[in-house]
C-alpha atoms as a PDB file:
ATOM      1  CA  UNK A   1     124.724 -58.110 116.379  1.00  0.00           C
ATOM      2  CA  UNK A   2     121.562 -56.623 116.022  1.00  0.00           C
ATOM      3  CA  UNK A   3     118.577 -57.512 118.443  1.00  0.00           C
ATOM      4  CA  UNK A   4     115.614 -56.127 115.966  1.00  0.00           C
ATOM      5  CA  UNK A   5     111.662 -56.785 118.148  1.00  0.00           C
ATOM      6  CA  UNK A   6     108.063 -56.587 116.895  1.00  0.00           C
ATOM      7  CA  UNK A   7     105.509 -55.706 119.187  1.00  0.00           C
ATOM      8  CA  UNK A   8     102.238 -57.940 119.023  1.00  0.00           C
ATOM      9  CA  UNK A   9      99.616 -56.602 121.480  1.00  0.00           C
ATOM     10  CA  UNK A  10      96.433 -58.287 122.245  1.00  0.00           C
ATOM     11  CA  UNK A  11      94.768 -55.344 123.214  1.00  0.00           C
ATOM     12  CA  UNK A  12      91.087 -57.005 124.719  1.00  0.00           C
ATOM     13  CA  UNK A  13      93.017 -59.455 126.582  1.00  0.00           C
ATOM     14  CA  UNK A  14      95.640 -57.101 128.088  1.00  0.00           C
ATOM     15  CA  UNK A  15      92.868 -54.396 128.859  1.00  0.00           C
ATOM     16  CA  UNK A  16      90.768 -57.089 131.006  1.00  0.00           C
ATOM     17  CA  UNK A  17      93.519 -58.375 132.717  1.00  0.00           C
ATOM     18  CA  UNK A  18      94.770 -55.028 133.952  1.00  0.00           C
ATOM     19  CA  UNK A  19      90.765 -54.040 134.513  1.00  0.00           C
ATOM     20  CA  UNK A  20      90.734 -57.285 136.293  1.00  0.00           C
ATOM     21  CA  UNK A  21      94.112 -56.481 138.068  1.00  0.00           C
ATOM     22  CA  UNK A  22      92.817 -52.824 139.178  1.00  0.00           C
ATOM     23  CA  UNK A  23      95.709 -51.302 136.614  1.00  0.00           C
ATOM     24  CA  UNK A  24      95.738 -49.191 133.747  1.00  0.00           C
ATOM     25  CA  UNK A  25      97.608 -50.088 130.732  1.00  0.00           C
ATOM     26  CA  UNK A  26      99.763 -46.937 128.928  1.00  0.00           C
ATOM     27  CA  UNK A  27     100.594 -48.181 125.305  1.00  0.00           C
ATOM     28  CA  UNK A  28     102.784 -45.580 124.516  1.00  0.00           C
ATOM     29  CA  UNK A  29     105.319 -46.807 127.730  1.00  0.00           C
ATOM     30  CA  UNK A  30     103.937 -50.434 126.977  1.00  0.00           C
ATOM     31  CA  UNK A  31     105.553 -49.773 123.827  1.00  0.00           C
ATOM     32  CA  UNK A  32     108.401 -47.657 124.782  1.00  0.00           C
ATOM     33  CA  UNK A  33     109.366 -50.699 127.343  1.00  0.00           C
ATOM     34  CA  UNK A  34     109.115 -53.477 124.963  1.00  0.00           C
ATOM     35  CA  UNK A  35     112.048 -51.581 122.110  1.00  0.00           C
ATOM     36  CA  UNK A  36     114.259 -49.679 124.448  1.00  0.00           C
ATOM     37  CA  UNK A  37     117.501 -50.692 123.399  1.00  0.00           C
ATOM     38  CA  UNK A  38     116.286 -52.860 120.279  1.00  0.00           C
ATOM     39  CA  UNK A  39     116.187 -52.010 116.886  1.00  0.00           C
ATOM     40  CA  UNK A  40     112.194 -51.151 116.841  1.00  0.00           C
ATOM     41  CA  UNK A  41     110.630 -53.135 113.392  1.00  0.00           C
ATOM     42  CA  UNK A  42     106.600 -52.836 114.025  1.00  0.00           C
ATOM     43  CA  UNK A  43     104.380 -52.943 116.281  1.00  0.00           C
ATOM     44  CA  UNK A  44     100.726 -54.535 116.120  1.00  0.00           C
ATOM     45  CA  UNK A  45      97.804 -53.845 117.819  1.00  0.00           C
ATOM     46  CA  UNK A  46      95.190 -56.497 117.442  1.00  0.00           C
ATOM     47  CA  UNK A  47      91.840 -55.589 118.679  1.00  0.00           C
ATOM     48  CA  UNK A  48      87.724 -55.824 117.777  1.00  0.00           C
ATOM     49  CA  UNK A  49      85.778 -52.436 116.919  1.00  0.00           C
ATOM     50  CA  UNK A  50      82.351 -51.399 116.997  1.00  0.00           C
ATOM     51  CA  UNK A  51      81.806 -49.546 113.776  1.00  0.00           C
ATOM     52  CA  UNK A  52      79.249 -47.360 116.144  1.00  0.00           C
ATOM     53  CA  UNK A  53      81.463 -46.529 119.156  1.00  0.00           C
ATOM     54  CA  UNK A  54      83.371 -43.449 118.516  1.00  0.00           C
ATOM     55  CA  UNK A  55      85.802 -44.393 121.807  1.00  0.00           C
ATOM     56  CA  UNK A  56      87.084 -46.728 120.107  1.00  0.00           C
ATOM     57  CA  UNK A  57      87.627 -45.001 117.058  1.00  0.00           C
ATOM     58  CA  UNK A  58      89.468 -42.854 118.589  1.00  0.00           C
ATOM     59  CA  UNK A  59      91.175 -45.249 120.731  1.00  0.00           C
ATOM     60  CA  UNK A  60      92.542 -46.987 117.057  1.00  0.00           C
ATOM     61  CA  UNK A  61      93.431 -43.741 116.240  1.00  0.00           C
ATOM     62  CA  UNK A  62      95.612 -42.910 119.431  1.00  0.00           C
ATOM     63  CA  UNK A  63      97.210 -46.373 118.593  1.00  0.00           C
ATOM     64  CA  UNK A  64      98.430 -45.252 115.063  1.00  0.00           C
ATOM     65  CA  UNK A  65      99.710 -41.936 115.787  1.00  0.00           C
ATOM     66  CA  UNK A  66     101.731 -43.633 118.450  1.00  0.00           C
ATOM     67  CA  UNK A  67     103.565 -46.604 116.148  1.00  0.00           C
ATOM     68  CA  UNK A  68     101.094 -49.589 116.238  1.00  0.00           C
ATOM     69  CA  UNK A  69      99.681 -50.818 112.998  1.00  0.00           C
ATOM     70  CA  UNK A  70      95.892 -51.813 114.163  1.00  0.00           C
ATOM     71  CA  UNK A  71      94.474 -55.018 113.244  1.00  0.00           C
ATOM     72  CA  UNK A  72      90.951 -55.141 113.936  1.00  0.00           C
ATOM     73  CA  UNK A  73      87.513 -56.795 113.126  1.00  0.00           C
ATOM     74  CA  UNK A  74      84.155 -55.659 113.147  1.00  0.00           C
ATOM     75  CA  UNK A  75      82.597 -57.184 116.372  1.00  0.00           C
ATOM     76  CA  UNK A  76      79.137 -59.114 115.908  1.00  0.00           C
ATOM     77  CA  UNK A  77      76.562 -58.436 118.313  1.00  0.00           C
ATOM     78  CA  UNK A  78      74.183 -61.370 119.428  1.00  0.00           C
ATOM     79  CA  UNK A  79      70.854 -61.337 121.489  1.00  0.00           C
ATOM     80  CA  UNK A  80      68.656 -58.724 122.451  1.00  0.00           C
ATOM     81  CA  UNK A  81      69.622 -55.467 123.874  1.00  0.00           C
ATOM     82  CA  UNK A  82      69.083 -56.550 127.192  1.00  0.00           C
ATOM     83  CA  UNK A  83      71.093 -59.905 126.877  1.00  0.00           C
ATOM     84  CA  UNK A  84      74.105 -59.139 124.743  1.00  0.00           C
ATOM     85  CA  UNK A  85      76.761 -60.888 123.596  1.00  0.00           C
ATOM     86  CA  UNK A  86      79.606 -59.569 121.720  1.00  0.00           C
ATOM     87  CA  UNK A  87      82.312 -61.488 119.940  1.00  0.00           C
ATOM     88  CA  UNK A  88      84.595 -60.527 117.183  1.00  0.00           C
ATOM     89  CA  UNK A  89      83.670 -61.577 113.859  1.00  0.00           C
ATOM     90  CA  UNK A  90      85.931 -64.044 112.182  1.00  0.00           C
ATOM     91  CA  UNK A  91      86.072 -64.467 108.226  1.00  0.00           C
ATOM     92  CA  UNK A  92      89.300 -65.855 106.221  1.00  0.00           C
ATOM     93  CA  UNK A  93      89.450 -66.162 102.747  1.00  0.00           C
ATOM     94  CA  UNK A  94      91.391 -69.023 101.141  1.00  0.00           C
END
């Protein structure tokens, strides 16, 4: 019997909770971990981007190259520069 996995990876909320934990996260082991032994099917990277920050560009891009399929939304930025607020922007069409 075949034991097939996805990968879904909220990447804001596992960044902050290994910046909150004092750890770093490596995807590409993240990801390595999560199949070994399975039959690999996708893996999904869900995150926010700011259209203006070429880290994370670049970040997204590391994510492809390395088997994640990246899910992301443009991230709305509230308030004035010096009180910011930043959430991701939410829109569904039915």
């Amino acid at each position: 019997m075949s034991k097939n996995v996805a990968v879904f990876v909220d990447v804001a909320n596992i960044f902050y909770a290994a910046k909150a934990a004092g750890a770093d996260i490596d995807y590409v082991t993240l990801l390595k971990a999560a199949v070994a032994g399975r039959d690999f099917v996708r893996a999904y990277a869900y995150t926010g981007l700011d259209p203006e920050n070429e880290n994370q560009r670049n970040f997204h891009s590391f994510l492809a190259r390395h088997g994640y399929k990246v899910v992301s939304k443009d991230i709305r930025k509230y308030g004035t520069a010096r009180s910011r607020r930043i959430s991701t922007s939410s829109s569904s069409s039915t």
